[in-house]
N, C-alpha and C. Protein backbone atom coordinates (compact mmCIF):
# COMPACT_ATOMS: atom_id res chain seq x y z
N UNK A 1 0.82 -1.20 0.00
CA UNK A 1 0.00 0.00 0.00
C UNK A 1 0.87 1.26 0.00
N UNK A 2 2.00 1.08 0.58
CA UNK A 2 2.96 2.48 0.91
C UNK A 2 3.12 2.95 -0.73
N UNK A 3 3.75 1.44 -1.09
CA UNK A 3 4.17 1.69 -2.58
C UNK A 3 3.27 2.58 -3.74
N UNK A 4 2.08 2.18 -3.22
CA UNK A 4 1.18 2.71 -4.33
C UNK A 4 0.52 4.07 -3.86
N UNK A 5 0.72 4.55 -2.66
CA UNK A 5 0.73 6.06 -2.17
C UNK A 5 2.11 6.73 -2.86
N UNK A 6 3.31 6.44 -2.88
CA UNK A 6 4.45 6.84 -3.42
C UNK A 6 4.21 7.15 -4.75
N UNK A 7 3.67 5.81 -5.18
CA UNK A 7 3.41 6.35 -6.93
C UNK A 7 2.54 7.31 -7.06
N UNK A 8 1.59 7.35 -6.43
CA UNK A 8 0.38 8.38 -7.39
C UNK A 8 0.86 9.93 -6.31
N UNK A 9 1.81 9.78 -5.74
CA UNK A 9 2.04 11.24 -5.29
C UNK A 9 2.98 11.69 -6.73
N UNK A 10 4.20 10.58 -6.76
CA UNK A 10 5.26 10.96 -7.71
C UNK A 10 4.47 11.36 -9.20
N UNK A 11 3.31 11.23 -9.19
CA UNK A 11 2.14 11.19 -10.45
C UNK A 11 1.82 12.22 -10.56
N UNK A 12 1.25 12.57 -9.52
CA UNK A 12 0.21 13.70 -8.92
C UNK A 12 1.26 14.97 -9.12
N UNK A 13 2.24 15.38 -9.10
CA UNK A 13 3.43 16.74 -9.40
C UNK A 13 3.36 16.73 -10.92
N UNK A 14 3.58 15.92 -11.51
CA UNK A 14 3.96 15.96 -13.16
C UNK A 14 2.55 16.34 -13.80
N UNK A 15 1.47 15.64 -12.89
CA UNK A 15 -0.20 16.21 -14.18
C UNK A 15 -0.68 17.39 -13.35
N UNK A 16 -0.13 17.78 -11.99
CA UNK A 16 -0.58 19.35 -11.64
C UNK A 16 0.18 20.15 -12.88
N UNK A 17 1.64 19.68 -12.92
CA UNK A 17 2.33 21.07 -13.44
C UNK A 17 1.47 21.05 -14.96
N UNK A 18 1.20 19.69 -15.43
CA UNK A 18 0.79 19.83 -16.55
C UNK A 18 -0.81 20.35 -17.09
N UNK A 19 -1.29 20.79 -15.98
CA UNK A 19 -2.84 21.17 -16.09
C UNK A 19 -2.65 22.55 -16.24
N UNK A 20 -1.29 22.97 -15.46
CA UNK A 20 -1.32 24.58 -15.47
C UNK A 20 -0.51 25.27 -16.79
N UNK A 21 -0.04 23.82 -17.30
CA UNK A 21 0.88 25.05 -18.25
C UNK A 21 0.01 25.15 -19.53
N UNK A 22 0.73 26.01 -20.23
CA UNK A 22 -0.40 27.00 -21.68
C UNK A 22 -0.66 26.16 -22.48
N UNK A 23 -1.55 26.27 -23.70
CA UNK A 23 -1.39 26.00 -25.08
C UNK A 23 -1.30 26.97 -25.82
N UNK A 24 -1.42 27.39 -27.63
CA UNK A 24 -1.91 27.72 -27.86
C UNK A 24 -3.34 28.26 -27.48
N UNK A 25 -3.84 28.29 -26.99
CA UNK A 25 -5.42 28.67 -26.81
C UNK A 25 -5.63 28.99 -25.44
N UNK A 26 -5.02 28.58 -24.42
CA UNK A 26 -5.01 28.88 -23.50
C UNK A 26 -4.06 29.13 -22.35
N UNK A 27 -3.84 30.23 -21.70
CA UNK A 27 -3.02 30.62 -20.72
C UNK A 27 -2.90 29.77 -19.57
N UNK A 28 -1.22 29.67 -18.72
CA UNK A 28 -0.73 28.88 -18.00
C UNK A 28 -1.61 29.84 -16.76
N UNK A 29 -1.05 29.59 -15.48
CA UNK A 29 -1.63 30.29 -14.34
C UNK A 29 -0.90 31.35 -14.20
N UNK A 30 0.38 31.14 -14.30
CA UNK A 30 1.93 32.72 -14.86
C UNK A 30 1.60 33.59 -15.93
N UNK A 31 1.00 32.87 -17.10
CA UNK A 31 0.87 33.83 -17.92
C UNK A 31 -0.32 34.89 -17.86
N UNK A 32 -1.29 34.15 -17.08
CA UNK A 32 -3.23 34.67 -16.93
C UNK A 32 -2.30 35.28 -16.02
N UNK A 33 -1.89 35.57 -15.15
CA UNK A 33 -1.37 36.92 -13.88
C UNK A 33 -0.59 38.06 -14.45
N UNK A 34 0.19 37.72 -15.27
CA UNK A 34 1.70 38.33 -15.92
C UNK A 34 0.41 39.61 -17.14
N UNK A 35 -1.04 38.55 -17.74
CA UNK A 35 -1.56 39.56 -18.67
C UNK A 35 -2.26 40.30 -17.95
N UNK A 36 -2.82 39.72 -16.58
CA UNK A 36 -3.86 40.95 -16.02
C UNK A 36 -2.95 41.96 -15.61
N UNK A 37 -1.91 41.81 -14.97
CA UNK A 37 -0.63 43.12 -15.33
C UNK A 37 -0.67 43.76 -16.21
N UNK A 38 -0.57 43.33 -17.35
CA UNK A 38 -0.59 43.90 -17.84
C UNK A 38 -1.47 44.47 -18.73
N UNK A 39 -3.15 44.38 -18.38
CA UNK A 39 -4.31 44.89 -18.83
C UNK A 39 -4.38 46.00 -17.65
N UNK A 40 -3.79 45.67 -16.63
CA UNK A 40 -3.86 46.97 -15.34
C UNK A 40 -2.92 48.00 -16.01
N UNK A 41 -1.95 47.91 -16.45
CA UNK A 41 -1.07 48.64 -16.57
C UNK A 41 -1.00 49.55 -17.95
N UNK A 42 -1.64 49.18 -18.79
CA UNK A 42 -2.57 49.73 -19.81
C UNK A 42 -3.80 50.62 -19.74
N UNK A 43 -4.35 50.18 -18.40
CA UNK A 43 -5.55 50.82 -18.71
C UNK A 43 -5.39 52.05 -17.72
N UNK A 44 -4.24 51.73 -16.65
CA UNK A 44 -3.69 53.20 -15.89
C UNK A 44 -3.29 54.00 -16.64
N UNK A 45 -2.44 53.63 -17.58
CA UNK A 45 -1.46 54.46 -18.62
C UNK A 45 -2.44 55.21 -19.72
N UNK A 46 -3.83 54.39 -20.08
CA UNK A 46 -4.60 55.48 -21.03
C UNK A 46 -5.19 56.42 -19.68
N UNK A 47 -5.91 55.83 -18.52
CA UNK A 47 -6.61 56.61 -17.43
C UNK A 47 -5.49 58.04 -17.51
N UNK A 48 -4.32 58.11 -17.25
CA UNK A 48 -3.53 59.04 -17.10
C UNK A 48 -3.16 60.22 -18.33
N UNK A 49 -3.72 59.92 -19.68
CA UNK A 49 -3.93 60.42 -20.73
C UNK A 49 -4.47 61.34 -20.33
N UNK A 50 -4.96 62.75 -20.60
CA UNK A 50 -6.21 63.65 -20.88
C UNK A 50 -6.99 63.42 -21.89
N UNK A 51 -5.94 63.30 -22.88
CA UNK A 51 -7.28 63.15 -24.55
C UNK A 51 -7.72 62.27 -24.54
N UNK A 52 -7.46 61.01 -23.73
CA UNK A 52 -8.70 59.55 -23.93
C UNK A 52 -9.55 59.31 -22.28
N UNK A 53 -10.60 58.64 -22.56
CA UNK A 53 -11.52 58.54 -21.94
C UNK A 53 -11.75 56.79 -21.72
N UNK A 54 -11.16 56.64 -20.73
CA UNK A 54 -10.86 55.61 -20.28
C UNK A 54 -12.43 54.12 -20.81
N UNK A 55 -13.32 54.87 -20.29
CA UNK A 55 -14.43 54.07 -20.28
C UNK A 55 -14.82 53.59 -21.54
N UNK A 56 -14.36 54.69 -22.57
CA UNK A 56 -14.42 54.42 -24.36
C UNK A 56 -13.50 52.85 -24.72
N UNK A 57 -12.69 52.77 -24.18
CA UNK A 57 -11.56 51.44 -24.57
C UNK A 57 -11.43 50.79 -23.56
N UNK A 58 -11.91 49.22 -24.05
CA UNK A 58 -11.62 48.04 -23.79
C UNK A 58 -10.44 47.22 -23.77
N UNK A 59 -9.68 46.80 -22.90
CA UNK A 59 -8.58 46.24 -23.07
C UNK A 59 -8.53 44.92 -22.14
N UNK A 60 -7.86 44.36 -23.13
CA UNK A 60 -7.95 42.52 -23.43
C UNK A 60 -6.30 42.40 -23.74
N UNK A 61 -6.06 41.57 -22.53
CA UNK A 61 -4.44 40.69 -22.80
C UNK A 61 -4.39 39.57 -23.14
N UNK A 62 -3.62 38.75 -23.83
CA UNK A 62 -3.54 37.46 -24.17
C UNK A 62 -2.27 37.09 -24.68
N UNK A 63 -1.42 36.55 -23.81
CA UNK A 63 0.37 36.37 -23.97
C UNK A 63 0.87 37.18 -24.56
N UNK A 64 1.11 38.13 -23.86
CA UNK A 64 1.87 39.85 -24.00
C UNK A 64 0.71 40.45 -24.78
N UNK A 65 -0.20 39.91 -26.11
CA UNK A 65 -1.30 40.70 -26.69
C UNK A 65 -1.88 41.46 -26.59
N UNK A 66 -2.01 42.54 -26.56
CA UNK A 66 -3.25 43.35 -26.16
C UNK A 66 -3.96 44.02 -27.15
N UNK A 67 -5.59 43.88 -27.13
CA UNK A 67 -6.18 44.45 -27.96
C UNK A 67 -7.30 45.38 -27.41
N UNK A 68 -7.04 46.34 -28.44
CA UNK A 68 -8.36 47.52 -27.79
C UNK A 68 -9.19 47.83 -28.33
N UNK A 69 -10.03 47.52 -28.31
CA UNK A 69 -11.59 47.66 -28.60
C UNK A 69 -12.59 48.75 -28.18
N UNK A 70 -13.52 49.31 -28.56
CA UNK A 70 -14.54 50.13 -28.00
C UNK A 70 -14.58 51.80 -29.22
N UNK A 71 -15.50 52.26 -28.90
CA UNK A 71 -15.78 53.04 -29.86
C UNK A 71 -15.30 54.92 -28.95
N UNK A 72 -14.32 55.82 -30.01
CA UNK A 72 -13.44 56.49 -29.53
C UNK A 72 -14.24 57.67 -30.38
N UNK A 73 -13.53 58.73 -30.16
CA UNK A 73 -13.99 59.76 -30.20
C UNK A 73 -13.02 60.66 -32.00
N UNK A 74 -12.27 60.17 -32.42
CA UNK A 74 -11.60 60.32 -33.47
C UNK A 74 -10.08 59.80 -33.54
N UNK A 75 -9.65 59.19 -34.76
CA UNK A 75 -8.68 58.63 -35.00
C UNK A 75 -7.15 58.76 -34.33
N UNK A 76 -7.24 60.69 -34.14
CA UNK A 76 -5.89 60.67 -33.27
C UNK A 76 -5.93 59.97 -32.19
N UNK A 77 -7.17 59.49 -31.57
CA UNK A 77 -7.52 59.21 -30.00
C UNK A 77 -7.15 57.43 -29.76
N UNK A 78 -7.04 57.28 -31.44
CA UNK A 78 -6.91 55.66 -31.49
C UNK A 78 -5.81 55.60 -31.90
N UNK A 79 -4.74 56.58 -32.17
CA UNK A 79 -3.45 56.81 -32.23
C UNK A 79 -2.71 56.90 -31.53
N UNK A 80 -3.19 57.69 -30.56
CA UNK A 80 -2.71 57.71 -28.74
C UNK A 80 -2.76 56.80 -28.14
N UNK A 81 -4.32 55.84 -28.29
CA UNK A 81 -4.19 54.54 -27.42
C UNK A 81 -2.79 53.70 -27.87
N UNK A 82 -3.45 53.56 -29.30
CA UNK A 82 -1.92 52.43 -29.63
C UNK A 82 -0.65 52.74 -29.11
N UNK A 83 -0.11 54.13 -29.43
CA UNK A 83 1.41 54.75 -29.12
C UNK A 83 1.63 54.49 -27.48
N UNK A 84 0.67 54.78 -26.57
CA UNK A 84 0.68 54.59 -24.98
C UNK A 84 0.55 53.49 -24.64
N UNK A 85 0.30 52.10 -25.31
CA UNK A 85 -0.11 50.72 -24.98
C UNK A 85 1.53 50.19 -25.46
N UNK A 86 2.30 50.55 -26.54
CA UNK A 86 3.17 49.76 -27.17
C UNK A 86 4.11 50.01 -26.24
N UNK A 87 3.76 51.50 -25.51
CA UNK A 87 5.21 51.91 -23.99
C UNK A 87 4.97 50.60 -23.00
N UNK A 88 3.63 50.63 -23.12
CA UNK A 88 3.81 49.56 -21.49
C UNK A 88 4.73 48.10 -21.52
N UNK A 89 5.29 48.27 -20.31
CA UNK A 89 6.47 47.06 -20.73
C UNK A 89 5.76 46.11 -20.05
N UNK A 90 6.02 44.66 -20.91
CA UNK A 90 5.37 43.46 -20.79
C UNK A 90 4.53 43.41 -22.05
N UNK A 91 4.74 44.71 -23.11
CA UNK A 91 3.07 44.49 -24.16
C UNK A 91 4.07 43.71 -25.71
N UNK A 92 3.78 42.78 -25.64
CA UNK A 92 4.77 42.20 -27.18
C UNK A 92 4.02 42.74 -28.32
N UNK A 93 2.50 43.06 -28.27
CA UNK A 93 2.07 43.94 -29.29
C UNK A 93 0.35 44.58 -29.60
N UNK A 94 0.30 44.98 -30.76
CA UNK A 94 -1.16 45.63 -30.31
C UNK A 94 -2.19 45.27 -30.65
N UNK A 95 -3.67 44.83 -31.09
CA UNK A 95 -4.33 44.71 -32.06
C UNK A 95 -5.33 45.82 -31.98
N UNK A 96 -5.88 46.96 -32.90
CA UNK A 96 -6.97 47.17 -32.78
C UNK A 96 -8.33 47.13 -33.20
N UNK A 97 -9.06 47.33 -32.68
CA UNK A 97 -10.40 47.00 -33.17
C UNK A 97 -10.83 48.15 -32.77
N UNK A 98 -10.56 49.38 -32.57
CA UNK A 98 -11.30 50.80 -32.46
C UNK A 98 -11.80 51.26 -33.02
N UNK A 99 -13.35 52.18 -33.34
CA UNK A 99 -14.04 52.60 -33.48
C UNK A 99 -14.30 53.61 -33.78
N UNK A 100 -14.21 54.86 -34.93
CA UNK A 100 -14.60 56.43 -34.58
C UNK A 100 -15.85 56.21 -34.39
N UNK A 101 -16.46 56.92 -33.49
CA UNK A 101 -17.98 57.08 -33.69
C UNK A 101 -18.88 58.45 -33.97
């Protein structure tokens, strides 16, 4: 019986680590923390803007990704988001989906 408590512990480390790490498609438990960082740290950095309006843009991380979404007030404003999102360190890059309205 000892024996077979030994095994399924020595088991039990290798399919935790392996439940947590990424695929394609989905984030490890490091990486889902590392992006909400860096969706916080984005969305302080437009909050701290004057010309954008925080509540207008949506921001979405996904392994360094970030994309911003939501409908803006004119093109320079979706010029600013991008240029202030590509500063934040941790961002590998941008996508947008912004809006004039």
């Amino acid at each position: 019986m000892k024996s077979l408590t030994k095994l399924f512990a020595l088991l039990a480390v290798p399919l935790t680590l392996i439940a947590c790490a990424s695929t394609p498609r989905q984030e490890g438990t490091g990486e889902y923390m590392d992006d909400s960082l860096i969706t916080a740290k984005v969305k302080a950095a437009i909050l701290n803007e004057p010309t954008l309006k925080v509540a207008e843009i949506n921001v979405e991380t996904f392994k360094g990704t970030v994309q911003l979404s939501g409908f803006v007030s004119s093109r320079a404003a979706i010029s600013k988001a991008i240029e202030i999102t590509r500063d934040v360190k941790g961002v590998s890059s941008v996508k947008d989906d912004m809006r004039v309205k």
